[in-house]
Every structure is written in structure tokens, then in C-alpha cells.
Protein backbone atom coordinates (compact mmCIF):
# COMPACT_ATOMS: atom_id res chain seq x y z
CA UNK A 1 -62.10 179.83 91.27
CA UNK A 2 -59.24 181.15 92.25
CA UNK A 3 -58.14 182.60 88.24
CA UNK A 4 -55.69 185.01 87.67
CA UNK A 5 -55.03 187.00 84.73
CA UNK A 6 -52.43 190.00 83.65
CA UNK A 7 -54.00 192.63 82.02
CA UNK A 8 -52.44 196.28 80.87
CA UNK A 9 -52.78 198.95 82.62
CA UNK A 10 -55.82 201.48 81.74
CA UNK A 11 -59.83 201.08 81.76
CA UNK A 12 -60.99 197.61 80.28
CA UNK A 13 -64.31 196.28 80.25
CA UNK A 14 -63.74 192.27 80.85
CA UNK A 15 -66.12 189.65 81.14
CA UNK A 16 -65.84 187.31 83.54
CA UNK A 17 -67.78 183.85 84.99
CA UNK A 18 -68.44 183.74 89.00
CA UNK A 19 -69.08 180.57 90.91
CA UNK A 20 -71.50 180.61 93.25
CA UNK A 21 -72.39 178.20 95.91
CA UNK A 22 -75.48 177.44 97.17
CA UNK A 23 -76.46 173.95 99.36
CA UNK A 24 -77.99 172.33 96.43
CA UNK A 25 -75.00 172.66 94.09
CA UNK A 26 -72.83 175.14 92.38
CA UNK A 27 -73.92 177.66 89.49
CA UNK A 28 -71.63 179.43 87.04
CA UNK A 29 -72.89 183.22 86.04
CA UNK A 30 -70.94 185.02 83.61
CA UNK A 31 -70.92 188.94 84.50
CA UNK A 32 -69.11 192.38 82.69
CA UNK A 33 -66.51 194.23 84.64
CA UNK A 34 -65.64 197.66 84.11
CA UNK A 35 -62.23 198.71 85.88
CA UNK A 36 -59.43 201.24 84.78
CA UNK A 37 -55.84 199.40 85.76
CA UNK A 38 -53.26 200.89 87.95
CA UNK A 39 -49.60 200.27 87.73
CA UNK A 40 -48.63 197.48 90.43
CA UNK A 41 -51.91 196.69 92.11
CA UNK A 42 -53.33 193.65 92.60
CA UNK A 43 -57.41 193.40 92.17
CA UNK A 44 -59.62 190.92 93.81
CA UNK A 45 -62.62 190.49 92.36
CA UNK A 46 -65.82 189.70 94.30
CA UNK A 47 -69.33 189.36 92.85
CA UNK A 48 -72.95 188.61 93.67
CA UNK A 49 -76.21 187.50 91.81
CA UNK A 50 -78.12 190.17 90.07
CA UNK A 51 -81.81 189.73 91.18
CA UNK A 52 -83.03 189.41 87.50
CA UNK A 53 -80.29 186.07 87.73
């Protein structure tokens, strides 16, 4: 999606929603990150299905 967001540095737990495309469409899953924030990095986030969906 291409979404950026500033957030403060130190642990968060942020929820996010990850496209994912498949030939017959395009499905939206929302998912719960856990991350602790360093001072000038930038984070990339990648995701995958969980198999219970």
C-alpha cells in the first residue's frame, strides 16, 4: 500500500491492515505488530497470511 507513518521512538504494539494479492482478487487482513523504535531508522514492514486466515 505503500503507507507511511511517524511513530516515537520506543516499543509500540500497532495494528496494521496488509494487502494481499492473489489471481482472483485482492484481500485486506488486518494484523498486530510488536516493534521497539530506534532513533533514525526506517522500518519496512512485510507480512504474510496466518494459516488460521
Amino acid at each position: 500500500m505503500g503507507t507511511t507513518a511517524p511513530i516515537q521512538i520506543g516499543k509500540h504494539s500497532v495494528s496494521i491492515m496488509c494487502p494481499f494479492t492473489y489471481l482472483w482478487g485482492t484481500v485486506i487482513l488486518p494484523g498486530d505488530l510488536d516493534i521497539d523504535v530506534k532513533s533514525g531508522t526506517t522500518y519496512q514492514i512485510t507480512g504474510k497470511p496466518s494459516d488460521d486466515g
